[in-house]
N, C-alpha and C. Protein backbone atom coordinates (compact mmCIF):
# COMPACT_ATOMS: atom_id res chain seq x y z
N UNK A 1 21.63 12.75 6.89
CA UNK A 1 21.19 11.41 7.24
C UNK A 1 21.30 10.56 5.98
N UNK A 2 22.39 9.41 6.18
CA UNK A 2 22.38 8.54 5.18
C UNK A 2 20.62 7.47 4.55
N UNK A 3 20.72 7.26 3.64
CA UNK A 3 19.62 6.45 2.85
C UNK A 3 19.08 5.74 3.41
N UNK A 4 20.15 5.02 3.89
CA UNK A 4 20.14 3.79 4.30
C UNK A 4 19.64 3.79 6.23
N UNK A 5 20.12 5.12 6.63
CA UNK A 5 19.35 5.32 8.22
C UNK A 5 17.89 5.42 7.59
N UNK A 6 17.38 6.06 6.73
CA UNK A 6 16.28 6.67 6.35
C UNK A 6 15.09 5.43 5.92
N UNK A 7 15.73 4.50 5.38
CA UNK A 7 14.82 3.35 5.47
C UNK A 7 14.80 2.33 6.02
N UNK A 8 15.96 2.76 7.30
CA UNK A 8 15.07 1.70 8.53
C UNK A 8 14.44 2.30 9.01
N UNK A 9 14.60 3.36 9.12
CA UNK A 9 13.03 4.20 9.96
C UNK A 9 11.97 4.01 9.11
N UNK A 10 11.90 4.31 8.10
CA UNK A 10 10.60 3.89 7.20
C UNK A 10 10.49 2.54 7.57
N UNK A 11 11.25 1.15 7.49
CA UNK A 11 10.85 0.59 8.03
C UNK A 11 9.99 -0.13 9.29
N UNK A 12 10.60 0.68 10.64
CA UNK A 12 10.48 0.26 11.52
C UNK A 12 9.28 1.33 11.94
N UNK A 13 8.60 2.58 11.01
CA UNK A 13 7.34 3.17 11.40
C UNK A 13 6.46 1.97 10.58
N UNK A 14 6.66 1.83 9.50
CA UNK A 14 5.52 0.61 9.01
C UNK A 14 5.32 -0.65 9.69
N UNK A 15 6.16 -1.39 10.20
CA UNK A 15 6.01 -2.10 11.04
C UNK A 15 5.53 -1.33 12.44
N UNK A 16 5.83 -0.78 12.81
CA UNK A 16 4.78 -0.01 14.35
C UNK A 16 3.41 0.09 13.83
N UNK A 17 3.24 0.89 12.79
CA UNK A 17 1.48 0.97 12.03
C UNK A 17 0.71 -0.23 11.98
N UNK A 18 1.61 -1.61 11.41
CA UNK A 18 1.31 -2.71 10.90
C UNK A 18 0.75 -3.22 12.39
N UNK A 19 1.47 -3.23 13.78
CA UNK A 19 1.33 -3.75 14.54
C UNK A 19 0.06 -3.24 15.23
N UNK A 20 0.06 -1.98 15.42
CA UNK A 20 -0.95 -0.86 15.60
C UNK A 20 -2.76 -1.37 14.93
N UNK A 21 -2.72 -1.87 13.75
CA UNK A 21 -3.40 -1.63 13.27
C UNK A 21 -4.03 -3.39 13.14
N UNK A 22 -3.05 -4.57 13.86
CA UNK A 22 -3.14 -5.69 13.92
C UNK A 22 -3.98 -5.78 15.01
N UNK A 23 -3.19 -4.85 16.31
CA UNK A 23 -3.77 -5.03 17.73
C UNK A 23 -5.55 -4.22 17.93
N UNK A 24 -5.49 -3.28 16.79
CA UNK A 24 -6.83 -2.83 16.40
C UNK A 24 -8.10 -4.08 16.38
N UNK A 25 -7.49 -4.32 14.95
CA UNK A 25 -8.62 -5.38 14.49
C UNK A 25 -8.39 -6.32 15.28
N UNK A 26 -7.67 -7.29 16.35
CA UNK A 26 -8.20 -8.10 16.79
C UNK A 26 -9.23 -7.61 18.06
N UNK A 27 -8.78 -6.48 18.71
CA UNK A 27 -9.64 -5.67 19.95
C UNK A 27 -11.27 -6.01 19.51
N UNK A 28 -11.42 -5.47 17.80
CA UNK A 28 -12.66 -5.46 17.60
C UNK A 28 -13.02 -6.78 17.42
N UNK A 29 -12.31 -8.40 16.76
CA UNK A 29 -12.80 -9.33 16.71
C UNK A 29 -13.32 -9.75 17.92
N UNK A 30 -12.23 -9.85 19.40
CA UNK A 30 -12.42 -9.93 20.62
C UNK A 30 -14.04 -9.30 21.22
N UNK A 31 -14.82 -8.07 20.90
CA UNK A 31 -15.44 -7.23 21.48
C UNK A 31 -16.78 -7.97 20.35
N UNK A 32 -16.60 -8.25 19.30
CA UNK A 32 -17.51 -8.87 18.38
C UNK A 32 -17.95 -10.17 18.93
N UNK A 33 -16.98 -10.70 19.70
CA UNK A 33 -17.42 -12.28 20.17
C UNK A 33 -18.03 -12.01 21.50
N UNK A 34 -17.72 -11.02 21.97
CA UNK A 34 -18.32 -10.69 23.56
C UNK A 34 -19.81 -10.28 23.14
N UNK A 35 -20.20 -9.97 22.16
CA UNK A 35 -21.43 -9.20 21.48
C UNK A 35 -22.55 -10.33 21.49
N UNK A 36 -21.80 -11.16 20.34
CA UNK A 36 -22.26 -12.25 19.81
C UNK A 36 -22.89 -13.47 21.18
N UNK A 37 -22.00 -13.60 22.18
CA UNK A 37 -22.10 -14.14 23.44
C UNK A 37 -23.38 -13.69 24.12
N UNK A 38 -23.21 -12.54 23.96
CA UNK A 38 -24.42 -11.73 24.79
C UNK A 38 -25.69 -12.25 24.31
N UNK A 39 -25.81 -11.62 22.73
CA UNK A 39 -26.97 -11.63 22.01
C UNK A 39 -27.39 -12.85 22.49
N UNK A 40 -26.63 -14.32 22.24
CA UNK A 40 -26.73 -15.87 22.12
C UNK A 40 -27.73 -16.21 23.69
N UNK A 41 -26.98 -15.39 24.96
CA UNK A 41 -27.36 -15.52 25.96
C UNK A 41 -28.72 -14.73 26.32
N UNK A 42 -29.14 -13.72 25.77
CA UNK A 42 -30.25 -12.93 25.95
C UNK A 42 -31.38 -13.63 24.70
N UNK A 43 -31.02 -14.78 23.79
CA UNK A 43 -31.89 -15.41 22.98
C UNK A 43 -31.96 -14.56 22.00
N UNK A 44 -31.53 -13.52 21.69
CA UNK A 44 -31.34 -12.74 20.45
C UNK A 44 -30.49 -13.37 19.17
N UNK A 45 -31.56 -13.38 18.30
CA UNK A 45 -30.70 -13.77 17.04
C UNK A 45 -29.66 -13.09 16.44
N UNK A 46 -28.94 -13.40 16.15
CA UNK A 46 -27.41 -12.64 15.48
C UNK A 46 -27.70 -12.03 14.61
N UNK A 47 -27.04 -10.77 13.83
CA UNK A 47 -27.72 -10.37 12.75
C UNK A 47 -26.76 -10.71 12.16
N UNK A 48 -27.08 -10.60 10.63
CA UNK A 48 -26.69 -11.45 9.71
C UNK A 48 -25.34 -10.42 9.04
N UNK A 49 -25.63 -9.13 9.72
CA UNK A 49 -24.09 -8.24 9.07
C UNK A 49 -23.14 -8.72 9.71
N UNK A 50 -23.18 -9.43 11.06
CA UNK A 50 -22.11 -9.59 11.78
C UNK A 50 -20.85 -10.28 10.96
N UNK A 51 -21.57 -11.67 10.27
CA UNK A 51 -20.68 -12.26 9.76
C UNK A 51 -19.92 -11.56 8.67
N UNK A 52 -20.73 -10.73 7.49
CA UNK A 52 -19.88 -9.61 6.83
C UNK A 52 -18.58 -8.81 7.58
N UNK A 53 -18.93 -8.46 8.69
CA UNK A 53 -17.94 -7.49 9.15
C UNK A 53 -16.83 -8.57 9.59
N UNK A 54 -17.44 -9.66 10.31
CA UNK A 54 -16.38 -10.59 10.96
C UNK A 54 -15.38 -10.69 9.86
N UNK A 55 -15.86 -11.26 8.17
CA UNK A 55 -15.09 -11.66 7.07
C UNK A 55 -14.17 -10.91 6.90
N UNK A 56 -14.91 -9.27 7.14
CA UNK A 56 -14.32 -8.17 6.58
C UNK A 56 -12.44 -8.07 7.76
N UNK A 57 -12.93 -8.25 8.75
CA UNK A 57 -11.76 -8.16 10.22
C UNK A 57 -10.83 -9.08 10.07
N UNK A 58 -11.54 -10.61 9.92
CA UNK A 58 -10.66 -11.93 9.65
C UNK A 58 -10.01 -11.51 8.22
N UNK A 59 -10.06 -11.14 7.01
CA UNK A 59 -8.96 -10.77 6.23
C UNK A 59 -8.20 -10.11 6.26
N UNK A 60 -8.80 -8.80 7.04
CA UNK A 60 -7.89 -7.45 7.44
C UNK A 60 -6.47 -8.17 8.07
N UNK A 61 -7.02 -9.22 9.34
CA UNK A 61 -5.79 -9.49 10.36
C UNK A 61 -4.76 -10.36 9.75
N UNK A 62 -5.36 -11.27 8.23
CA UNK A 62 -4.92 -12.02 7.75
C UNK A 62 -3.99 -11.10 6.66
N UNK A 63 -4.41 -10.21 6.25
CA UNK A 63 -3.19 -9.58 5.25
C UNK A 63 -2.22 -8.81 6.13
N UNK A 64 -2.57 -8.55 7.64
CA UNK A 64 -1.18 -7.50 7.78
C UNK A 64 -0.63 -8.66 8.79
N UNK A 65 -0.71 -10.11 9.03
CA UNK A 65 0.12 -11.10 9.24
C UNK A 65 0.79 -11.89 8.19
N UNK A 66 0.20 -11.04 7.02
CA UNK A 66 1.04 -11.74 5.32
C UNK A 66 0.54 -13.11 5.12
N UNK A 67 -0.46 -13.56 6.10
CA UNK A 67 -0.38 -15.25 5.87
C UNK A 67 -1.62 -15.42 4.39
């Protein structure tokens, strides 16, 4: 197998991971706002890690979109 077959496959598994791991963290941003909804609607105050983790998800999605 030439080099050059060998790193488009390396390519095109990092990009599958990248995508994999995009469609991850937004599942959990999505399931975080359904949370947050709830709490809001049952008069429960938010806890205050949420926004940590949110920061933590919103950069995650922001570095493997490169933006």
């Amino acid at each position: 197998m030439s080099e050059e077959i060998k790193t488009e496959i390396k390519a095109g598994i990092k990009a599958g991971i990248k995508a994999g791991m995009l469609i991850a963290y937004q599942s959990v941003k999505e399931e975080m706002d359904t949370i947050k909804i709830e709490l809001k609607r049952k008069g429960i105050e938010e806890n205050k890690g949420f926004s940590v983790l949110e920061a933590f998800i919103d950069d995650n999605i922001q570095e493997i979109k490169g933006v």
